[in-house]
C-alpha atoms as a PDB file:
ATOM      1  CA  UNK A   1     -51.611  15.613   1.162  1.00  0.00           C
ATOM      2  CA  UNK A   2     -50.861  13.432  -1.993  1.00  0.00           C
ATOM      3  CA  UNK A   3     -52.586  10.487  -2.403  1.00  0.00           C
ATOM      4  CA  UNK A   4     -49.117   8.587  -3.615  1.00  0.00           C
ATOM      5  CA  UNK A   5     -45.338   9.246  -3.701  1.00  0.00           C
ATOM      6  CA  UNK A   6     -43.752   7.408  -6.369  1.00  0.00           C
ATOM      7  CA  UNK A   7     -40.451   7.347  -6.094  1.00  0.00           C
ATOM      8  CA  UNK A   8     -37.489   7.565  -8.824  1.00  0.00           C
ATOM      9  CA  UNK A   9     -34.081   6.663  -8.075  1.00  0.00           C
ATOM     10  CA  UNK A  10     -31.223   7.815 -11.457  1.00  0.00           C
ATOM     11  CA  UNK A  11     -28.445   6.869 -11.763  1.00  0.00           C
ATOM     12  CA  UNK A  12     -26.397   7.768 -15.323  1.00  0.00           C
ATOM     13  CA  UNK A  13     -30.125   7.245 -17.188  1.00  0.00           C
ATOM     14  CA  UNK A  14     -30.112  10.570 -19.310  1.00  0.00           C
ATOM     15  CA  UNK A  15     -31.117   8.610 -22.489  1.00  0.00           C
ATOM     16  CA  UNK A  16     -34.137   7.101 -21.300  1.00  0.00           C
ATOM     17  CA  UNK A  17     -35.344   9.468 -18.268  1.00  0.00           C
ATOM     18  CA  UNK A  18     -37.305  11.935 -19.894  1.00  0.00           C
ATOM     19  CA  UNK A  19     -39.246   9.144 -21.811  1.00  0.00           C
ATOM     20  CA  UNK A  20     -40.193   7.181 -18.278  1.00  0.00           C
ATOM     21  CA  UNK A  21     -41.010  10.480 -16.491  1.00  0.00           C
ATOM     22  CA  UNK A  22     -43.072  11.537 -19.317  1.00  0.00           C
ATOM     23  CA  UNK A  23     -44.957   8.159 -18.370  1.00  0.00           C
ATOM     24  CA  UNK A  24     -45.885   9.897 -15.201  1.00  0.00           C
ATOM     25  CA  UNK A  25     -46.921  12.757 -16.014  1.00  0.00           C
ATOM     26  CA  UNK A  26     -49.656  10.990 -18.602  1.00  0.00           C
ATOM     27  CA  UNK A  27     -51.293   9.146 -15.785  1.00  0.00           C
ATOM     28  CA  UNK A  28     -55.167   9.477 -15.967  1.00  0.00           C
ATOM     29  CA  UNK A  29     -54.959   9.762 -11.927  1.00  0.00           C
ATOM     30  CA  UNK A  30     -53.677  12.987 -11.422  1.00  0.00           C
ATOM     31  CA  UNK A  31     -52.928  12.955  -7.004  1.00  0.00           C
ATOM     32  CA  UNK A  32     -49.347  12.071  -6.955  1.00  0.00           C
ATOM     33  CA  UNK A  33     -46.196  13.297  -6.132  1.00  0.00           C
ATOM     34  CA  UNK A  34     -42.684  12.266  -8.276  1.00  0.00           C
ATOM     35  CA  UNK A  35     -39.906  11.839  -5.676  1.00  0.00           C
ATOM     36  CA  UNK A  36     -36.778  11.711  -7.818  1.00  0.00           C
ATOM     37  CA  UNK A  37     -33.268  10.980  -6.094  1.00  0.00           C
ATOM     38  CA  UNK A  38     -30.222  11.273  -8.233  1.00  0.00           C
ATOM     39  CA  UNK A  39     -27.616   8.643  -7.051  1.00  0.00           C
ATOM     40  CA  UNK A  40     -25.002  11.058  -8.054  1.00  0.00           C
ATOM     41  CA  UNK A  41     -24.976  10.416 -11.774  1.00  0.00           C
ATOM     42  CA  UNK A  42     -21.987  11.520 -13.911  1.00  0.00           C
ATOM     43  CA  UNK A  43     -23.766  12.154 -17.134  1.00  0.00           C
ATOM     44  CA  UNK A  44     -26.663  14.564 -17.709  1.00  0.00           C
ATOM     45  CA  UNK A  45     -29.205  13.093 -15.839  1.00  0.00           C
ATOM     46  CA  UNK A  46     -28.611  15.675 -13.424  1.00  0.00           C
ATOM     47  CA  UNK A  47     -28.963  18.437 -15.559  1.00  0.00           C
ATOM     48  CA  UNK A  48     -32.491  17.020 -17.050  1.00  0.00           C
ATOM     49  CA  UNK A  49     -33.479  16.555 -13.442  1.00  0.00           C
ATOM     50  CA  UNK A  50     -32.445  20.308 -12.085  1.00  0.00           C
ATOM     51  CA  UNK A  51     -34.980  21.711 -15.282  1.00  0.00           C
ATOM     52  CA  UNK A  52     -37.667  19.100 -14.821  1.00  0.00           C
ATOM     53  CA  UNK A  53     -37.836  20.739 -11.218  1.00  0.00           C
ATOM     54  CA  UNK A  54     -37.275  24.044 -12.498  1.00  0.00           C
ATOM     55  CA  UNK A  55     -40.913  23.278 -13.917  1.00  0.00           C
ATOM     56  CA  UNK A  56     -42.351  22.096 -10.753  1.00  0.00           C
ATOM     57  CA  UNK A  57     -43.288  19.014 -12.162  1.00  0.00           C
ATOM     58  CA  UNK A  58     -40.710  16.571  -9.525  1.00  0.00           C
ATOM     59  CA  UNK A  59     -39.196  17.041  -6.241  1.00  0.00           C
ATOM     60  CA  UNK A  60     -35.534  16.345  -6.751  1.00  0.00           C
ATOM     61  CA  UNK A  61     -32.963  15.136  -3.944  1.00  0.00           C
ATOM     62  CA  UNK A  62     -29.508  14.036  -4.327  1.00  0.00           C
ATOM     63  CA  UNK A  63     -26.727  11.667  -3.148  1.00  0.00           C
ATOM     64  CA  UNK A  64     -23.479  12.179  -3.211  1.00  0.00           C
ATOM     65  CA  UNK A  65     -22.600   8.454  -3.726  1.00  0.00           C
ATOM     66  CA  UNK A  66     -24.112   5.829  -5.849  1.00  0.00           C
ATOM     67  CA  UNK A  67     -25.616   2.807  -4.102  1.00  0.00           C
ATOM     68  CA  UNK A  68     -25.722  -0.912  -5.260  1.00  0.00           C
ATOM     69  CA  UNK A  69     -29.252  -1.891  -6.793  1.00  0.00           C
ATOM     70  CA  UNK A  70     -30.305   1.690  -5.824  1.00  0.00           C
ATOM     71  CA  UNK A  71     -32.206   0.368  -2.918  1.00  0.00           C
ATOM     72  CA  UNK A  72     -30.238   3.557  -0.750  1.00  0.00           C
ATOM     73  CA  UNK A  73     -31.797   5.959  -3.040  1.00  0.00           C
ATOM     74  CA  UNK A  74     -35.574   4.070  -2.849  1.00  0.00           C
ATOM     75  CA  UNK A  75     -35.321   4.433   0.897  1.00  0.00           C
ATOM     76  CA  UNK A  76     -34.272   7.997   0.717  1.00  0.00           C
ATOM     77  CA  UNK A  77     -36.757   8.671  -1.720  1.00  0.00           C
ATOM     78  CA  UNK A  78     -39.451   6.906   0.991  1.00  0.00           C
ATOM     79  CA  UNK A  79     -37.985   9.060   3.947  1.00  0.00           C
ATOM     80  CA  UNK A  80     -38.762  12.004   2.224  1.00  0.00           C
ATOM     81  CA  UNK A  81     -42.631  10.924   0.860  1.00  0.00           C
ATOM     82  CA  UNK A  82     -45.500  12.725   2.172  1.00  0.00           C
ATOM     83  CA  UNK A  83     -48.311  10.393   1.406  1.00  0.00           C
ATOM     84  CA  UNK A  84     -49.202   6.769   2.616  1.00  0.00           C
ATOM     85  CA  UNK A  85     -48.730   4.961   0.014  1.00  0.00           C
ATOM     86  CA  UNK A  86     -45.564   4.297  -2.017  1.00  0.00           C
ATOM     87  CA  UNK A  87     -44.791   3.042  -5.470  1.00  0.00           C
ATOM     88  CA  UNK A  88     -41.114   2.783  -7.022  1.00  0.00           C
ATOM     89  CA  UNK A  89     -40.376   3.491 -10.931  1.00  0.00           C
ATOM     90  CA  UNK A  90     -37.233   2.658 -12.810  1.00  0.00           C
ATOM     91  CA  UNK A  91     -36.102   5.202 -15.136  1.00  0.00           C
ATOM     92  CA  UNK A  92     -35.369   3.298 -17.855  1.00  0.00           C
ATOM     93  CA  UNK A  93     -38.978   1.578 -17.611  1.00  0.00           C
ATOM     94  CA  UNK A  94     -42.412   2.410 -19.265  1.00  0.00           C
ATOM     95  CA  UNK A  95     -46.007   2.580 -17.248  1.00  0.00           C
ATOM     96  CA  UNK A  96     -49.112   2.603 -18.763  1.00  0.00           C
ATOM     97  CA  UNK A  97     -51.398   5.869 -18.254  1.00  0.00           C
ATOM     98  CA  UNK A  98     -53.881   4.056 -15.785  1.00  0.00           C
ATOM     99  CA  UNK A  99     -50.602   2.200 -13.348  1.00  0.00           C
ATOM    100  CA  UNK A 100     -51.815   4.524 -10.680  1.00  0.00           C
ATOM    101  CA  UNK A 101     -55.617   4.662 -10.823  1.00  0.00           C
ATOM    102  CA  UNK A 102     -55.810   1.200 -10.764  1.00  0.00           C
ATOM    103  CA  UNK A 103     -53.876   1.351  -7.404  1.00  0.00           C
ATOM    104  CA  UNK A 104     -56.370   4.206  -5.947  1.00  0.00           C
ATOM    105  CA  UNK A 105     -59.264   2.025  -7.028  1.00  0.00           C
ATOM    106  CA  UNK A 106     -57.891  -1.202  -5.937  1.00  0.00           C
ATOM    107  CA  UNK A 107     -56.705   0.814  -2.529  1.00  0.00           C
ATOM    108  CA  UNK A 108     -60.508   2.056  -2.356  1.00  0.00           C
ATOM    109  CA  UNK A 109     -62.277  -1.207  -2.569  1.00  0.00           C
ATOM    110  CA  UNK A 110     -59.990  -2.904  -0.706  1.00  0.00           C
ATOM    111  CA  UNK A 111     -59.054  -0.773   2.791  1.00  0.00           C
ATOM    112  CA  UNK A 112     -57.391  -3.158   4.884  1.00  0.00           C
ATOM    113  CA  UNK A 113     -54.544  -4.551   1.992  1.00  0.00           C
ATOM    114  CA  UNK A 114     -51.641  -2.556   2.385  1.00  0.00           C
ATOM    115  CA  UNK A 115     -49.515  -4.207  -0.159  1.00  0.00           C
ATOM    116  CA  UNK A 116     -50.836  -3.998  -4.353  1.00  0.00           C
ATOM    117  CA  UNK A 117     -49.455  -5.725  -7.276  1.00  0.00           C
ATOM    118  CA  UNK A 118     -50.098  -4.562 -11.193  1.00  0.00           C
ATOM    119  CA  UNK A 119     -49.057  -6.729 -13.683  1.00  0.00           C
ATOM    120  CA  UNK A 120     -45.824  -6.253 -15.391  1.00  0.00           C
ATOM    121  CA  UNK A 121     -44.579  -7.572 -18.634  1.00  0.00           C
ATOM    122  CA  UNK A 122     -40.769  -8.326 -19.652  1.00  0.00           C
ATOM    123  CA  UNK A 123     -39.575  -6.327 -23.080  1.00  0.00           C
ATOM    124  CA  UNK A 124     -36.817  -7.344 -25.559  1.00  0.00           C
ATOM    125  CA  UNK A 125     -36.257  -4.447 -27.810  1.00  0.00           C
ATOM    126  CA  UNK A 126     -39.495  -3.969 -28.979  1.00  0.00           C
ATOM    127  CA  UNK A 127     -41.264  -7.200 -28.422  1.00  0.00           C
ATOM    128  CA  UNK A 128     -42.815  -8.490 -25.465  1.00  0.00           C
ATOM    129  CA  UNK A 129     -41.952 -11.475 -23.594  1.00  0.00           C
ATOM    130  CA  UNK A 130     -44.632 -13.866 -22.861  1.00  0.00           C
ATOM    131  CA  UNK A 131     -45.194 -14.084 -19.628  1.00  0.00           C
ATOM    132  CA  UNK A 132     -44.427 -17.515 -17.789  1.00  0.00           C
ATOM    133  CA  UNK A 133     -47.308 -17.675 -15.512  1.00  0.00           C
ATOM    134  CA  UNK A 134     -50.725 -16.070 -15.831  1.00  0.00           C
ATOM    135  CA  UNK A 135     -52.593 -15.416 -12.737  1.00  0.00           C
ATOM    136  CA  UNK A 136     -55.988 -13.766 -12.103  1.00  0.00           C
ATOM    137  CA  UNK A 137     -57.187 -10.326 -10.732  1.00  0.00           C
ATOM    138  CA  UNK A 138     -58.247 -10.455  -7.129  1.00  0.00           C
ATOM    139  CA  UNK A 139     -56.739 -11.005  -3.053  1.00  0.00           C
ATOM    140  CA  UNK A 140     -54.358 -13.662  -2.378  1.00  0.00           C
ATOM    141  CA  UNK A 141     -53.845 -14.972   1.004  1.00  0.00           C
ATOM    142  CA  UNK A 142     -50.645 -15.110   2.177  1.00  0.00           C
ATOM    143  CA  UNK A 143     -50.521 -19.094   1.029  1.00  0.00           C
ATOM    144  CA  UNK A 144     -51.694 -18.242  -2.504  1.00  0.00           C
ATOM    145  CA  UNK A 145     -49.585 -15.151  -2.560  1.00  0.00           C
ATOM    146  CA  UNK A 146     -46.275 -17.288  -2.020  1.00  0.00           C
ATOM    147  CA  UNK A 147     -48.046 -20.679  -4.084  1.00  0.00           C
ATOM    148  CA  UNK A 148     -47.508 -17.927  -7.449  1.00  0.00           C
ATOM    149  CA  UNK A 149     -44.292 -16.560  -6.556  1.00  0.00           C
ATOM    150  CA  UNK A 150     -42.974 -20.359  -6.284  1.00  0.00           C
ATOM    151  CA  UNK A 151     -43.674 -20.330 -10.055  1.00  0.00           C
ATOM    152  CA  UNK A 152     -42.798 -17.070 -11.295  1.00  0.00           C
ATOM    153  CA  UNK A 153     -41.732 -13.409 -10.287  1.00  0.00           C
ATOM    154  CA  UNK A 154     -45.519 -12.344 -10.389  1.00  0.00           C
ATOM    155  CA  UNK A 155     -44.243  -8.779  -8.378  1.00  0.00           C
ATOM    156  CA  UNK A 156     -41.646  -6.581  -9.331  1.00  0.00           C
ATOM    157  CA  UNK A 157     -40.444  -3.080  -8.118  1.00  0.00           C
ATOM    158  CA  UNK A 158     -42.129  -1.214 -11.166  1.00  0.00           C
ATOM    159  CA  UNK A 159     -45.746  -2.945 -10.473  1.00  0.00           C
ATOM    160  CA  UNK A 160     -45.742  -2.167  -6.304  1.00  0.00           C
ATOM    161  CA  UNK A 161     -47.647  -0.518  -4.491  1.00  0.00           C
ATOM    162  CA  UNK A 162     -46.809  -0.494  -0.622  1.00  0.00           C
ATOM    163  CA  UNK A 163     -47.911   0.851   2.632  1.00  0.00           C
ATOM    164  CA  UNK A 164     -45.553   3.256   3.604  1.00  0.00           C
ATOM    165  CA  UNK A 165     -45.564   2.289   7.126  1.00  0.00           C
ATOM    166  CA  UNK A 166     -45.151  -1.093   6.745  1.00  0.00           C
ATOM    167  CA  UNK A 167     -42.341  -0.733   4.153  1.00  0.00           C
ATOM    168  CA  UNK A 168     -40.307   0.761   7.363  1.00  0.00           C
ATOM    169  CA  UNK A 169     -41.416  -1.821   9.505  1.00  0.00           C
ATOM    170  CA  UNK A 170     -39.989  -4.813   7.207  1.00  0.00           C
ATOM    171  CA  UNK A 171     -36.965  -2.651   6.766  1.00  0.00           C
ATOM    172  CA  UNK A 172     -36.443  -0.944   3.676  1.00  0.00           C
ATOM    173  CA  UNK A 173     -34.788  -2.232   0.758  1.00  0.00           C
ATOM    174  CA  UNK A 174     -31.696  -4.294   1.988  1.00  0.00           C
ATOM    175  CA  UNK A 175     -28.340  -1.838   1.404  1.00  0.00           C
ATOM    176  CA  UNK A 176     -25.128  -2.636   1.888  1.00  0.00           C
ATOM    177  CA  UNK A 177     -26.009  -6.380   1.382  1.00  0.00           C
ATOM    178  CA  UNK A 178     -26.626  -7.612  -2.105  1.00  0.00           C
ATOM    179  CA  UNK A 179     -25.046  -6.239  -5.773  1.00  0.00           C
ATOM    180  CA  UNK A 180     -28.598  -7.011  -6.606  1.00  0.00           C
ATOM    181  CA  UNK A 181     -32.160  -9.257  -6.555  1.00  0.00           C
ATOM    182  CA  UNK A 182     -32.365  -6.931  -3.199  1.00  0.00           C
ATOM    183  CA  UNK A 183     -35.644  -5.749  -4.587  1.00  0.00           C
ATOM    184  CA  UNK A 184     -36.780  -9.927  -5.276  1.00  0.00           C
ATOM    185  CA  UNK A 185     -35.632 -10.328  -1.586  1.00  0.00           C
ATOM    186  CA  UNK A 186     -37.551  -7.984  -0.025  1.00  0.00           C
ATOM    187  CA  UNK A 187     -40.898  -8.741  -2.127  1.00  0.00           C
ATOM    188  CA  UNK A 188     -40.791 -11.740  -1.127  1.00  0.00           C
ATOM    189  CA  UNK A 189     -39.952 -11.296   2.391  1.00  0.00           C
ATOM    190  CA  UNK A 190     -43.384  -8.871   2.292  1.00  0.00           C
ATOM    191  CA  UNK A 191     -45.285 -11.780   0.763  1.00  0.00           C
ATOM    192  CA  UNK A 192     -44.316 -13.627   3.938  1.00  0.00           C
ATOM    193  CA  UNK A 193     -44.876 -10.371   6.280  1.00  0.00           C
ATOM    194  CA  UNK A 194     -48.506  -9.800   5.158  1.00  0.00           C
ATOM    195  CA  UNK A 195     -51.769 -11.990   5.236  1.00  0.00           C
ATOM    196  CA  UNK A 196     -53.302 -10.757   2.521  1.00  0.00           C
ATOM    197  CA  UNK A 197     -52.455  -9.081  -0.931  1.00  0.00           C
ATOM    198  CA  UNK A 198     -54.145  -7.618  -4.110  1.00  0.00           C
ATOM    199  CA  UNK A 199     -53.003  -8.247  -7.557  1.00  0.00           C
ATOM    200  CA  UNK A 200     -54.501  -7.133 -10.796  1.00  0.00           C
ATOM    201  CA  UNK A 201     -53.655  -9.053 -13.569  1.00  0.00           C
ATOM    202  CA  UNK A 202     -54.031  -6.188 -15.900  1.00  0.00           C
ATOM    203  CA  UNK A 203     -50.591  -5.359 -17.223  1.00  0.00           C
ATOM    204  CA  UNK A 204     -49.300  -1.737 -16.589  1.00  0.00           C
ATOM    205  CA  UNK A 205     -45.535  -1.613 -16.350  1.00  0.00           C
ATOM    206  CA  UNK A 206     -42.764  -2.663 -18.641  1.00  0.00           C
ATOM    207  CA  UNK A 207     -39.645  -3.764 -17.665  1.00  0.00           C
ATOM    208  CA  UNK A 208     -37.545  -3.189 -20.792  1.00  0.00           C
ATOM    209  CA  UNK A 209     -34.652  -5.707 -20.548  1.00  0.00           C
ATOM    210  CA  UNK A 210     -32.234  -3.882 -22.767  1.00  0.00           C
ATOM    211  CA  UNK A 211     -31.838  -0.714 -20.206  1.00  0.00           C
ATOM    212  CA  UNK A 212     -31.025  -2.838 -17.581  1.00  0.00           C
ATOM    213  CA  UNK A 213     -27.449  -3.092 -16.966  1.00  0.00           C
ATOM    214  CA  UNK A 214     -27.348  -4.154 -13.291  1.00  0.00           C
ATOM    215  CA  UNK A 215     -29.370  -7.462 -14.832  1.00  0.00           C
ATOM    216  CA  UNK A 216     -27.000  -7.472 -18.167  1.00  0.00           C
ATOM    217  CA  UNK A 217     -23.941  -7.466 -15.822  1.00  0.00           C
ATOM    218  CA  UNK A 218     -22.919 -11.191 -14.888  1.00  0.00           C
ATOM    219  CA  UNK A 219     -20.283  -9.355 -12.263  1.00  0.00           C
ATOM    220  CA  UNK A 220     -23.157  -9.291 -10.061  1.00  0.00           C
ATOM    221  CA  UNK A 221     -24.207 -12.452  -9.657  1.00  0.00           C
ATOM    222  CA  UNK A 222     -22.201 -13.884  -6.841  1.00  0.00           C
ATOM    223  CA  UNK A 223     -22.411 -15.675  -3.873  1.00  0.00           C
ATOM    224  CA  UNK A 224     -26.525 -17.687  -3.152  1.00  0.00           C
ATOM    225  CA  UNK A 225     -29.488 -15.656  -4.353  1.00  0.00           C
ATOM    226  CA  UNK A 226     -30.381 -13.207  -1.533  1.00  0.00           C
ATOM    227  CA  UNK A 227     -33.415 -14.981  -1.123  1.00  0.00           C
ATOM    228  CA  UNK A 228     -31.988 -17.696   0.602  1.00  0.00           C
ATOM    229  CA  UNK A 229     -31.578 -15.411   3.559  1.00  0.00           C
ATOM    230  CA  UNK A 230     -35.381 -15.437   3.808  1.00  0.00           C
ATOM    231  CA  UNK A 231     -35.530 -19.297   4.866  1.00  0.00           C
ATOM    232  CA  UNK A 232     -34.058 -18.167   8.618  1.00  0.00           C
ATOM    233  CA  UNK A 233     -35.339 -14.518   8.233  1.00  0.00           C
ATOM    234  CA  UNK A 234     -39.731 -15.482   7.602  1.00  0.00           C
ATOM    235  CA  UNK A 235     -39.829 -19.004   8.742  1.00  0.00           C
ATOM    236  CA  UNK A 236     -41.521 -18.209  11.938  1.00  0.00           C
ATOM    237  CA  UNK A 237     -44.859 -17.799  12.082  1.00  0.00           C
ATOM    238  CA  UNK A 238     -45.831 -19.235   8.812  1.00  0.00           C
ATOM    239  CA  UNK A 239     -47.909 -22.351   8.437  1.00  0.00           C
ATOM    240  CA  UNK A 240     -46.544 -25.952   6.744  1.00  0.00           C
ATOM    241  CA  UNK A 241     -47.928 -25.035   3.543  1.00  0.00           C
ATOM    242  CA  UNK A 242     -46.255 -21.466   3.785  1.00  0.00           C
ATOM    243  CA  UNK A 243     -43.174 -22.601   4.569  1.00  0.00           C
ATOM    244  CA  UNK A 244     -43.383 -25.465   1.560  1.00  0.00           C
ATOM    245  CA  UNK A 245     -44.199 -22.783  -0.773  1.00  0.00           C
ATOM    246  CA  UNK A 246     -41.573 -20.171   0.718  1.00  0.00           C
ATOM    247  CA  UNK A 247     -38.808 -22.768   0.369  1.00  0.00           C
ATOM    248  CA  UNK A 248     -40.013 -23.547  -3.164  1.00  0.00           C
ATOM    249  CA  UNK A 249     -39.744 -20.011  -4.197  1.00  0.00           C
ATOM    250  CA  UNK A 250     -36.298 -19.628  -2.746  1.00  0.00           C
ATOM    251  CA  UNK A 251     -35.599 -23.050  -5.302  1.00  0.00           C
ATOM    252  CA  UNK A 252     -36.769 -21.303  -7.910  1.00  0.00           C
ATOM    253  CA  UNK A 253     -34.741 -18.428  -7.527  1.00  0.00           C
ATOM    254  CA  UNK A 254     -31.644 -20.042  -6.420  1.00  0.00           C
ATOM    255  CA  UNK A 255     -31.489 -22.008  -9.789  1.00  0.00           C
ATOM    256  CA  UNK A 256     -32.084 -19.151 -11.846  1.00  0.00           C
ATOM    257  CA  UNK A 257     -29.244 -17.475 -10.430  1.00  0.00           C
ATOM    258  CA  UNK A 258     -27.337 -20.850 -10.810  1.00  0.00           C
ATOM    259  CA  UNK A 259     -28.248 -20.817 -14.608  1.00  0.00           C
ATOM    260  CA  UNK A 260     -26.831 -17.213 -14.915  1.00  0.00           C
ATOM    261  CA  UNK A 261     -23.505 -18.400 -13.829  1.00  0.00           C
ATOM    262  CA  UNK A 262     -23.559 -21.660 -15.382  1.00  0.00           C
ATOM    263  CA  UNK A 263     -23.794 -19.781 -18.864  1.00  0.00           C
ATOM    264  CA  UNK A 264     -20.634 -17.555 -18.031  1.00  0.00           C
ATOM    265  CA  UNK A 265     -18.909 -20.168 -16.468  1.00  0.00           C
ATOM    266  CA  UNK A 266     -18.800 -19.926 -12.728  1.00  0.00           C
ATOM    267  CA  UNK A 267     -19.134 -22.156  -9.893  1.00  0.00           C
ATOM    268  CA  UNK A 268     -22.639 -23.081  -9.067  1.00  0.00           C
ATOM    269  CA  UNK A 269     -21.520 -25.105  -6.130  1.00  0.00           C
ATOM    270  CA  UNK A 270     -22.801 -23.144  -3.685  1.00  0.00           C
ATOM    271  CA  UNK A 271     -25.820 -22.325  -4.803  1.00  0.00           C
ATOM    272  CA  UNK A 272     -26.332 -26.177  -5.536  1.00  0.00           C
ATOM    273  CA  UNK A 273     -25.583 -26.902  -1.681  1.00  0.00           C
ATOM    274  CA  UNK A 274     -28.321 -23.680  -0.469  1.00  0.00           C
ATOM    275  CA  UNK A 275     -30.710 -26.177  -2.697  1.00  0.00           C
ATOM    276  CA  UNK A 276     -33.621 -27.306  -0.182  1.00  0.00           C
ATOM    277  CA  UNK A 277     -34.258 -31.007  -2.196  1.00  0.00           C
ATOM    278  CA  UNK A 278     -37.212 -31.945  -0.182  1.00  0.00           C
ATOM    279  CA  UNK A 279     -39.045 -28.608  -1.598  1.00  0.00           C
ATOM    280  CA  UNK A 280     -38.227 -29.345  -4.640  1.00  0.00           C
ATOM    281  CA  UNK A 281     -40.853 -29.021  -7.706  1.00  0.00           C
ATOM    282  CA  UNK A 282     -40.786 -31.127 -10.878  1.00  0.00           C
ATOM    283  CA  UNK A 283     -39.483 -28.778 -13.198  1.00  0.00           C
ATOM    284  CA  UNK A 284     -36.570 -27.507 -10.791  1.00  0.00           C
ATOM    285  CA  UNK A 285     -35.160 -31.013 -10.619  1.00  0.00           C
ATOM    286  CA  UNK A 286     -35.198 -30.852 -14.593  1.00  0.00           C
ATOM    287  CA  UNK A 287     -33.101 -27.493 -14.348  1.00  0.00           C
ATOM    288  CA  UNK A 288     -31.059 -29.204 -11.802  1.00  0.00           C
ATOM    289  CA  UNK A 289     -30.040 -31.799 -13.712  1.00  0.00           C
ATOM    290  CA  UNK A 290     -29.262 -29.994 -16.716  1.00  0.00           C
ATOM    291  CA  UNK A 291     -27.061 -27.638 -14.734  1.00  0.00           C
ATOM    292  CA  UNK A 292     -24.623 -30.821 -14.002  1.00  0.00           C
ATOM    293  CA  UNK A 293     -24.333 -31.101 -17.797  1.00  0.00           C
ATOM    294  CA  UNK A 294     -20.527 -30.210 -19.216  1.00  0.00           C
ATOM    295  CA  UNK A 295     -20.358 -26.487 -20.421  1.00  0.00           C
ATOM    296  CA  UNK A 296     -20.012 -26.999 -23.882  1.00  0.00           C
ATOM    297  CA  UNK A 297     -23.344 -29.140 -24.244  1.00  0.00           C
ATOM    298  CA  UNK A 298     -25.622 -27.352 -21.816  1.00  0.00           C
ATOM    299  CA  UNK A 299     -26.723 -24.236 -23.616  1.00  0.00           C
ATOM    300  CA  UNK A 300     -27.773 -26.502 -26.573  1.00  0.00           C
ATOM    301  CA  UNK A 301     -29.705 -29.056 -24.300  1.00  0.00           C
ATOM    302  CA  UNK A 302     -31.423 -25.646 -22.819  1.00  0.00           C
ATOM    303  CA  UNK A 303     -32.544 -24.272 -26.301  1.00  0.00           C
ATOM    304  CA  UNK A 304     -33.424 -28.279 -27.064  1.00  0.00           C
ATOM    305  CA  UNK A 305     -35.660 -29.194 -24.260  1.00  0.00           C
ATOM    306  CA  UNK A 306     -35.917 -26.156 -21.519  1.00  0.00           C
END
């Protein structure tokens, strides 16, 4: 039995997906298998795929119909794991040659966690983005654990690493629901789902902006941020402070999404009415009050002063 699955979902990603599986087949920790699911891509990811099995280095599926957010595929991919422990890769994404090892030792020293955060970092073409919020190796309670995602996206689906169990039990990646930010929704949803988490601040995942066209593609950005569902969804059953910090985080999110549309010109109504004031941090009223700014004026008072 493998020690991991990690699991792949392509869709249309022939230019970058021999480059990102290559960054799998490098790791250092060798007790893995690569779950791949093609989402029924029309270029020749396919064909890449079909000879990458042909060599016995994947285990390929296939659907006949491309899902939103490819949270369908991720949950196929998971139905068909063999091991405990999932972790999801983008194929358009990089991973260091240690990602997984420092899972397995994390997962060794640390038995009863069943939910592991890497560090990722953000890429513009070839530089990397600072990251916003620098946090330190070790377990977070569930309290800390939402505290740091109230100030920044400290988890994301490249830097995972998840029970496999439990990732039934909260559900799977949401389909059918959201265009995308399913994958925000439902790590945060398993911040408020478990008491205790690991992160290692070391970074080993890179989430290269320029690939991503689901982020790139304003179209998507509609209705409230999916997290808002989360404030009737995981209230129950946290504490004050968990709930302050839960609420917080959906803020944060909310207004990013709110700044998105703001640039292209949409209605941020809405997502100004989900707002929950009384959780409301310093710096969020700041970005709430610039967002009431006329269009022509706000993107220079954002490169001025945000």
């Amino acid at each position: 039995m493998y020690a991991f699955s990690v699991i792949v979902p392509v869709h249309n990603k022939a230019t970058t997906l021999l480059d990102s599986l290559s960054c799998l087949y490098e790791q250092t920790f060798k007790n893995f298998e690569i779950i791949v699911i093609d989402d029924a891509s029309t270029d020749a990811s396919l064909n890449i795929l079909l000879d990458e099995e042909r060599k016995g280095k994947i285990k390929l599926f296939q659907r006949d119909k491309p899902g939103p957010g490819g949270y369908a595929a991720r949950n196929y991919g998971a139905e068909k794991a063999t091991s405990n422990w999932l972790v999801f890769f983008d194929a358009d994404d990089l991973l260091d040659k240690d990602h997984i090892a420092k899972f397995s030792d994390a997962i060794a020293k640390n038995p009863n966690i069943e939910l592991f955060v890497n560090a990722f970092q953000k890429m513009k073409g070839n530089k990397l983005v600072p990251q916003s919020d620098i946090l330190k190796t070790g377990v977070f309670n569930r309290q800390d654990a939402l505290s740091a995602f109230s100030r920044s996206d400290f988890i994301h689906m490249n830097g995972a690493c998840i029970q496999r169990d439990r990732f039934f039990e909260l559900g799977g990646f949401p389909v059918g629901r959201y265009q995308r930010a399913g994958d925000v929704y439902f790590w945060l949803k398993a911040l408020c789902y478990f008491k205790k988490v690991h992160y290692d601040a070391t970074v080993t995942s890179y989430w290269l902006l320029d690939n991503s066209g689901v982020v790139r593609n304003k179209n998507n950005v509609i209705h409230v941020h999916p997290c808002f569902d989360l404030k009737k969804e995981c209230e129950v059953g946290l504490s004050w402070n968990e709930k302050r910090y839960l609420k917080a985080s959906i803020n944060r999110k909310i207004l990013a999404w709110a700044v998105e549309k703001k640039k292209v010109g949409k209605s941020i109504k809405q997502d100004v009415a989900a707002l929950m004031l009384f959780s409301m941090r310093p710096r969020q009223w700041l970005t709430l009050v610039s967002l009431s700014i006329p269009q022509p004026y706000y993107e220079k008072l954002r490169e001025s002063f945000l």
